[in-house]
Protein backbone atom coordinates (compact mmCIF):
# COMPACT_ATOMS: atom_id res chain seq x y z
CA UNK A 1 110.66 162.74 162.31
CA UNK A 2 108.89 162.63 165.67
CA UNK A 3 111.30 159.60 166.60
CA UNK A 4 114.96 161.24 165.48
CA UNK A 5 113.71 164.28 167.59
CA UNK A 6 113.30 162.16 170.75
CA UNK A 7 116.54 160.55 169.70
CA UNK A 8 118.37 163.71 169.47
CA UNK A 9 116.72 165.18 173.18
CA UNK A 10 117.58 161.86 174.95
CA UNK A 11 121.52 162.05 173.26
CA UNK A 12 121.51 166.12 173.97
CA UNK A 13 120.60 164.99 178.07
CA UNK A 14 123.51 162.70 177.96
CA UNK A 15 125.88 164.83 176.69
CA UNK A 16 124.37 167.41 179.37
CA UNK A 17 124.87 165.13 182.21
CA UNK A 18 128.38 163.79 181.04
CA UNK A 19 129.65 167.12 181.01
CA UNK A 20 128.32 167.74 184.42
CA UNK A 21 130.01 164.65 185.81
CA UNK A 22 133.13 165.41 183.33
CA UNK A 23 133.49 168.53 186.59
CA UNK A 24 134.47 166.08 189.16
CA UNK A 25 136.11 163.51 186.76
CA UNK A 26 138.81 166.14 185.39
CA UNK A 27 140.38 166.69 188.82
CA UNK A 28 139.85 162.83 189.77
CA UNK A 29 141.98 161.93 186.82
CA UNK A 30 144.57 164.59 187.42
CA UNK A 31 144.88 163.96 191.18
CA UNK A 32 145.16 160.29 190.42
CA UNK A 33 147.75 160.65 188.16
CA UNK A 34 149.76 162.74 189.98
CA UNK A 35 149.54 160.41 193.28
CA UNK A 36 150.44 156.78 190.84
CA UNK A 37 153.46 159.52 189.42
CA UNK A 38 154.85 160.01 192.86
CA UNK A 39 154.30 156.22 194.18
CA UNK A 40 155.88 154.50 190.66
CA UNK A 41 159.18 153.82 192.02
CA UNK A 42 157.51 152.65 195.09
CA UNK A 43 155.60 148.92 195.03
CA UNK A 44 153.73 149.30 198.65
CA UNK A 45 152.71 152.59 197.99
CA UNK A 46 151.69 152.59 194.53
CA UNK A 47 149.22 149.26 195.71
CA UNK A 48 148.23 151.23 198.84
CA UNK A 49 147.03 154.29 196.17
CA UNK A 50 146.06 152.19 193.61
CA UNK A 51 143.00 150.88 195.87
CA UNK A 52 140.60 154.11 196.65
CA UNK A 53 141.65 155.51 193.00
CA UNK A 54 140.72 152.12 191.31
CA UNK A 55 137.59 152.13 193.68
CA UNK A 56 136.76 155.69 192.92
CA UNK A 57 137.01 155.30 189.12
CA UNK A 58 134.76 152.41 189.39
CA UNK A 59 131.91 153.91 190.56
CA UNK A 60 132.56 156.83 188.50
CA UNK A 61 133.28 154.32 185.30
CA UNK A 62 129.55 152.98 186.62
CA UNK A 63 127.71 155.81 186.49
CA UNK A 64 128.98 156.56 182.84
CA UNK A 65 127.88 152.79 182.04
CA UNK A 66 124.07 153.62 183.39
CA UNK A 67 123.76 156.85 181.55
CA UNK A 68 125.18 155.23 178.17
CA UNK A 69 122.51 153.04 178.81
CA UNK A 70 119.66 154.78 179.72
CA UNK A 71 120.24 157.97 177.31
CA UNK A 72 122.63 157.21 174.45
CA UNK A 73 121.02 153.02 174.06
CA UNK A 74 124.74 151.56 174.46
CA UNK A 75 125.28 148.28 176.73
CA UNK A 76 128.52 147.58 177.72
CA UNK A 77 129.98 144.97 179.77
CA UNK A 78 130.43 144.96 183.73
CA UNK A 79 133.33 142.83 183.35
CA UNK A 80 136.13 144.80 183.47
CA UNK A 81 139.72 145.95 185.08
CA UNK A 82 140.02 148.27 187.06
CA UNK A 83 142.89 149.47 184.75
CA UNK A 84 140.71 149.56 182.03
CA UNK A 85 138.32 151.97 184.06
CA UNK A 86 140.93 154.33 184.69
CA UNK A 87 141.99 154.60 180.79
CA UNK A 88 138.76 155.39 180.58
CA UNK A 89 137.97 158.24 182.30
CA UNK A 90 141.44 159.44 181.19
CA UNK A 91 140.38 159.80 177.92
CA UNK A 92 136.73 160.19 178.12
CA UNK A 93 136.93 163.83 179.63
CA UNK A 94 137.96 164.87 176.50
CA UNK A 95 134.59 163.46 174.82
CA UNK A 96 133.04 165.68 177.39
CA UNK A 97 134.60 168.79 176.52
CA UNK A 98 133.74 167.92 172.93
CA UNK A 99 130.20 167.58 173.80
CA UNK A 100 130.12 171.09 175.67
CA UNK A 101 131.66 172.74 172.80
CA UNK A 102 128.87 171.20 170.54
CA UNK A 103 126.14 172.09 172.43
CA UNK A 104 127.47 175.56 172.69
CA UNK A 105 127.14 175.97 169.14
CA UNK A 106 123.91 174.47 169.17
CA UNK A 107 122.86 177.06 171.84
CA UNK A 108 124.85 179.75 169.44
CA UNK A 109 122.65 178.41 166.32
CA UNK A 110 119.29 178.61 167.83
CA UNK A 111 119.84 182.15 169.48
CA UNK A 112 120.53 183.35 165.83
CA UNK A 113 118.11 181.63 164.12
CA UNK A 114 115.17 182.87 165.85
CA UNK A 115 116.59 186.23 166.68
CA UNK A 116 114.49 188.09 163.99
CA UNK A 117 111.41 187.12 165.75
CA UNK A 118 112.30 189.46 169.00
CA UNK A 119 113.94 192.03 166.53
CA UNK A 120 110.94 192.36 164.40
CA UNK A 121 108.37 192.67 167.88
CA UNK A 122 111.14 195.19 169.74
CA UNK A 123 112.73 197.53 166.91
CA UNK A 124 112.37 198.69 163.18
CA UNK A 125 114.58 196.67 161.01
CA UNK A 126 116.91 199.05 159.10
CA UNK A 127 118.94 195.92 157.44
CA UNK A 128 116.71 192.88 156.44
CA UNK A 129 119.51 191.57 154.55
CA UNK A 130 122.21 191.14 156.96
CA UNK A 131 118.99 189.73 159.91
CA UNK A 132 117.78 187.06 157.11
CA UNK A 133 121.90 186.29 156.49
CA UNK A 134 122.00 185.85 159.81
CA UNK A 135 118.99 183.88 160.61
CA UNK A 136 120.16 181.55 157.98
CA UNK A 137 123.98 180.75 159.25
CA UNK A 138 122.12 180.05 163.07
CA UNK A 139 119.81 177.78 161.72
CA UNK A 140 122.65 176.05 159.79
CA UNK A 141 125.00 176.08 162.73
CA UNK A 142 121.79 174.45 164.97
CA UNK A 143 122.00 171.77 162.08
CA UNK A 144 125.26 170.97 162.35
CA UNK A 145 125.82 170.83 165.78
CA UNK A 146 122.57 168.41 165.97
CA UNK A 147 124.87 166.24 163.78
CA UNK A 148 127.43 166.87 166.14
CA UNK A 149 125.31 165.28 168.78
CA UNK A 150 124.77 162.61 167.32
CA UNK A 151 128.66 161.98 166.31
CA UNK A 152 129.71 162.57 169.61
CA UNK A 153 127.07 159.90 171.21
CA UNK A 154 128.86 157.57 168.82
CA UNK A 155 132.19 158.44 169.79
CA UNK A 156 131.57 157.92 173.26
CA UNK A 157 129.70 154.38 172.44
CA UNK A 158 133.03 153.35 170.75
CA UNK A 159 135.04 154.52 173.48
CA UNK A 160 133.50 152.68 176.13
CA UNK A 161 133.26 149.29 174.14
CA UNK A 162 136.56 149.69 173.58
CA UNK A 163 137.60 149.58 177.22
CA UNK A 164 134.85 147.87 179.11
CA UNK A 165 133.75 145.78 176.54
CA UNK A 166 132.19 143.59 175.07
CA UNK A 167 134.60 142.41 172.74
CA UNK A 168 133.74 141.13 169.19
CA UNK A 169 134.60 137.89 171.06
CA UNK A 170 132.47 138.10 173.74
CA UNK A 171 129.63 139.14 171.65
CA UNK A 172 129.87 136.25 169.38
CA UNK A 173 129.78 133.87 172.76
CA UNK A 174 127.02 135.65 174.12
CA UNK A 175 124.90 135.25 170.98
CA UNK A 176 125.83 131.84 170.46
CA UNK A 177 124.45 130.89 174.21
CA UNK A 178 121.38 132.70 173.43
CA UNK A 179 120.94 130.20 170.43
CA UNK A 180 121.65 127.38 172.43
CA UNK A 181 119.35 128.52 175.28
CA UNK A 182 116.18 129.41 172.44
CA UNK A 183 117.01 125.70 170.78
CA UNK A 184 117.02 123.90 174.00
CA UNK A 185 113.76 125.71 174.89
CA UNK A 186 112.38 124.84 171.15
CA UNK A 187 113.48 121.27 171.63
CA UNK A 188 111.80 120.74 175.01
CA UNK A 189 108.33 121.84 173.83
CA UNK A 190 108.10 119.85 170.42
CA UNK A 191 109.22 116.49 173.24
CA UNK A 192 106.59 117.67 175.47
CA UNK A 193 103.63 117.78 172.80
CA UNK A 194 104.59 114.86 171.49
CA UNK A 195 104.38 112.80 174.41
CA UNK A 196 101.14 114.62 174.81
CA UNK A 197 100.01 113.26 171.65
CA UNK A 198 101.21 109.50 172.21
CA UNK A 199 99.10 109.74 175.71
CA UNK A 200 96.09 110.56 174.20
CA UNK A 201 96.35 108.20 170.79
CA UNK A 202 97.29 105.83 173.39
CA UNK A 203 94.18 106.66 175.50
CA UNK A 204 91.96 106.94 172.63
CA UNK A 205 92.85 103.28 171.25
CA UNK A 206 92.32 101.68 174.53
CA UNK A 207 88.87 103.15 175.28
CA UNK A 208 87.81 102.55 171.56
CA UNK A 209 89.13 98.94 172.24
CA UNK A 210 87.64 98.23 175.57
CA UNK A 211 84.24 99.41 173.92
CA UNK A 212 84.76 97.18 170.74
CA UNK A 213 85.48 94.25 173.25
CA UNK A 214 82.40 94.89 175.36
CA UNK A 215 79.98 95.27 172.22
CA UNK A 216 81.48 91.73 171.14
CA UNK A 217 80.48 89.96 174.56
CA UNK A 218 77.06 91.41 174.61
CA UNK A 219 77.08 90.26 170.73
CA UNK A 220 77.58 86.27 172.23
CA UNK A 221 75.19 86.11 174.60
CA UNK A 222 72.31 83.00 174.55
CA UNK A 223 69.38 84.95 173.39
CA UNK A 224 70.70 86.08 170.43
CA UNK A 225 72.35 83.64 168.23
CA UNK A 226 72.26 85.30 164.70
CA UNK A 227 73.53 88.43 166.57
CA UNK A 228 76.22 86.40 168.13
CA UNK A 229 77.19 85.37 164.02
CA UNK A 230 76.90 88.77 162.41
CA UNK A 231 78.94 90.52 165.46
CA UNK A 232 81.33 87.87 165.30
CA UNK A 233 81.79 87.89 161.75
CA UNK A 234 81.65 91.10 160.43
CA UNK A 235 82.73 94.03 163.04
CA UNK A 236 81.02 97.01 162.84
CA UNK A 237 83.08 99.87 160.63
CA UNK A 238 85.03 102.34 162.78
CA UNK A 239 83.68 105.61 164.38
CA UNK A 240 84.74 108.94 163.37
CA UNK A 241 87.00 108.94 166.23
CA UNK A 242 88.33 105.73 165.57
CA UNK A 243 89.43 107.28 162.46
CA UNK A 244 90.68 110.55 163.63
CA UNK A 245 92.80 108.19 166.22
CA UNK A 246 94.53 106.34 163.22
CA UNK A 247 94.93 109.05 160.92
CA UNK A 248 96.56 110.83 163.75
CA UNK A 249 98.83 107.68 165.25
CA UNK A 250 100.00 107.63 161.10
CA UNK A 251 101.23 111.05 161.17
CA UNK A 252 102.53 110.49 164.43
CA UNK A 253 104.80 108.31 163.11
CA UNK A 254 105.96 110.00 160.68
CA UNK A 255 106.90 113.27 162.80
CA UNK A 256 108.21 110.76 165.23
CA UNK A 257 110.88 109.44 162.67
CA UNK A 258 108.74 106.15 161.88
CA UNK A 259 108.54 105.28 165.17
CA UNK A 260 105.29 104.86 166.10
CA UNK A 261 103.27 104.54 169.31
CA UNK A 262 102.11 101.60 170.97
CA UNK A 263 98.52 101.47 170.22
CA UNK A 264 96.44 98.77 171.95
CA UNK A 265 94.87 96.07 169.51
CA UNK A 266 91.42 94.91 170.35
CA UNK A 267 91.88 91.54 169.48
CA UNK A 268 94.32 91.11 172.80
CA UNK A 269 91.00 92.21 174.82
CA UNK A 270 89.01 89.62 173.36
CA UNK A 271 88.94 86.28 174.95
CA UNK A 272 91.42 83.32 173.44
CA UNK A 273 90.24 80.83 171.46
CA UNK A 274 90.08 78.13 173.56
CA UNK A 275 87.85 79.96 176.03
CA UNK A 276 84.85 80.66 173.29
CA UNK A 277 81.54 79.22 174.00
CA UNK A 278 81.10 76.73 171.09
CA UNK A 279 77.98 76.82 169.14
CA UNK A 280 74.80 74.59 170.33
CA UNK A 281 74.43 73.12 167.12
CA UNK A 282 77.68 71.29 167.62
CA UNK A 283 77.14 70.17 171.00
CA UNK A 284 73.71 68.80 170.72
CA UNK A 285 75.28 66.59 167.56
CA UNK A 286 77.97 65.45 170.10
CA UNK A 287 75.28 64.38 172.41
CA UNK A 288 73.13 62.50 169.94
CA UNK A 289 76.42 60.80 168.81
């Protein structure tokens, strides 16, 4: 209730001020018509009075645009002819003259309505019947000229969407780049966390790997030979990490459309075969040989 009373205050302001601005516009568009009348027949002269009248009903044409906007909630488009802007304020003067008459009756309705609140304070009341009768038709005029506001605010929407626009085909196009814009957006932050994702599985798996490779050369040094076997022959399990690394390069892949990314083995940090220190049981039966 609260918000369709703001409504109606903000559209009743509107109206107010385009009837106020409807007092310079009705001898604008009579002045201008008469000039364009006496110029028809006349190509330099109806171009040379065609300028300051298409200028003038521009910026008039813009300040009905910013109070549409600001008080009735109605965009329109700033792409328009100047033509265009002149059958507008031809007709919307009329709209203006509609909205006085409303809020006349409005005015009307309320001064009736709460009239029996002064008549009962000032004077004895020698016919309650015809005051409460009265009271009544006010507050029903007040309600229909509130629902006159509101008709006229649409009127005047229609009116200036008809002639400044935007069409239905402009509006489609406009929507249609906002979709394009929000999916391009949408598109560019699911690449950049994914590439986020294959740096640090990538990352991940070479640390993990460089450490695996380091704990394998400590694992074959000479003071240790059964530690040198058991590293060598069974690795130790993988870390929680390691785990959380693969489970996450898996689904990786999947989101990535199977492709997955280019992990780091450890066996390519180990040292080739031919480069292993052999065991000392096998050279010292080489020597005795």
């Amino acid at each position: 209730m609260l918000g369709i009373a703001r409504r109606g205050l903000r559209l009743t302001t509107g109206l107010v001020l385009g009837a106020v601005i409807a007092v310079a516009e009705l001898p604008f568009v009579v002045l201008s018509g008469l000039s364009l009348l006496c110029v028809f027949a006349w190509p330099r002269g109806r171009r040379a009075v065609l300028k300051p009248v298409t200028a003038a009903a521009r910026a008039l044409t813009e300040t009905h645009r910013r109070r549409l906007r600001i008080y009735v909630a109605a965009d329109t488009s700033d792409a328009y002819a100047d033509l265009r802007a002149l059958q507008y304020l031809s007709l919307r003067w009329g709209l203006s003259l509609l909205g006085v008459l409303v809020l006349s009756a409005a005015l009307i309705g309320l001064a009736y309505g709460i009239s029996w609140i002064f008549i009962l304070l000032l004077n004895d009341v020698r016919h309650p019947g015809d005051l409460a009768i009265s009271s009544v038709v006010g507050l029903f005029l007040l309600f229909l000229s509130l629902q006159g506001t509101f008709g006229v605010a649409g009127l005047e929407t229609r009116l200036a969407r008809y002639y400044l626009g935007p069409s239905h085909h402009e509006e489609l196009e406009r929507r249609i780049e906002q979709l394009a814009t929000s999916r391009a957006g949408v598109i560019a932050a699911v690449n950049d966390e994914r590439r986020r994702i294959e740096r640090d599985l990538q990352g991940g798996t070479a640390t993990g790997g460089c450490g695996r490779g380091g704990e394998t050369c400590r694992g074959r040094g000479p003071g240790d030979p059964s530690g040198a076997g058991a590293s060598l022959g069974s690795p130790s399990p993988p870390s929680r990490h390691g785990q959380r690394l693969s489970d996450g390069s898996s689904r990786e892949g999947k989101l990535s459309g199977g492709r997955r990314a280019p992990l780091v083995s450890p066996r390519r940090l180990a040292a080739p075969s031919g480069d292993r220190p052999r065991p000392r049981s096998l050279i010292k039966g080489r020597a005795s040989g």
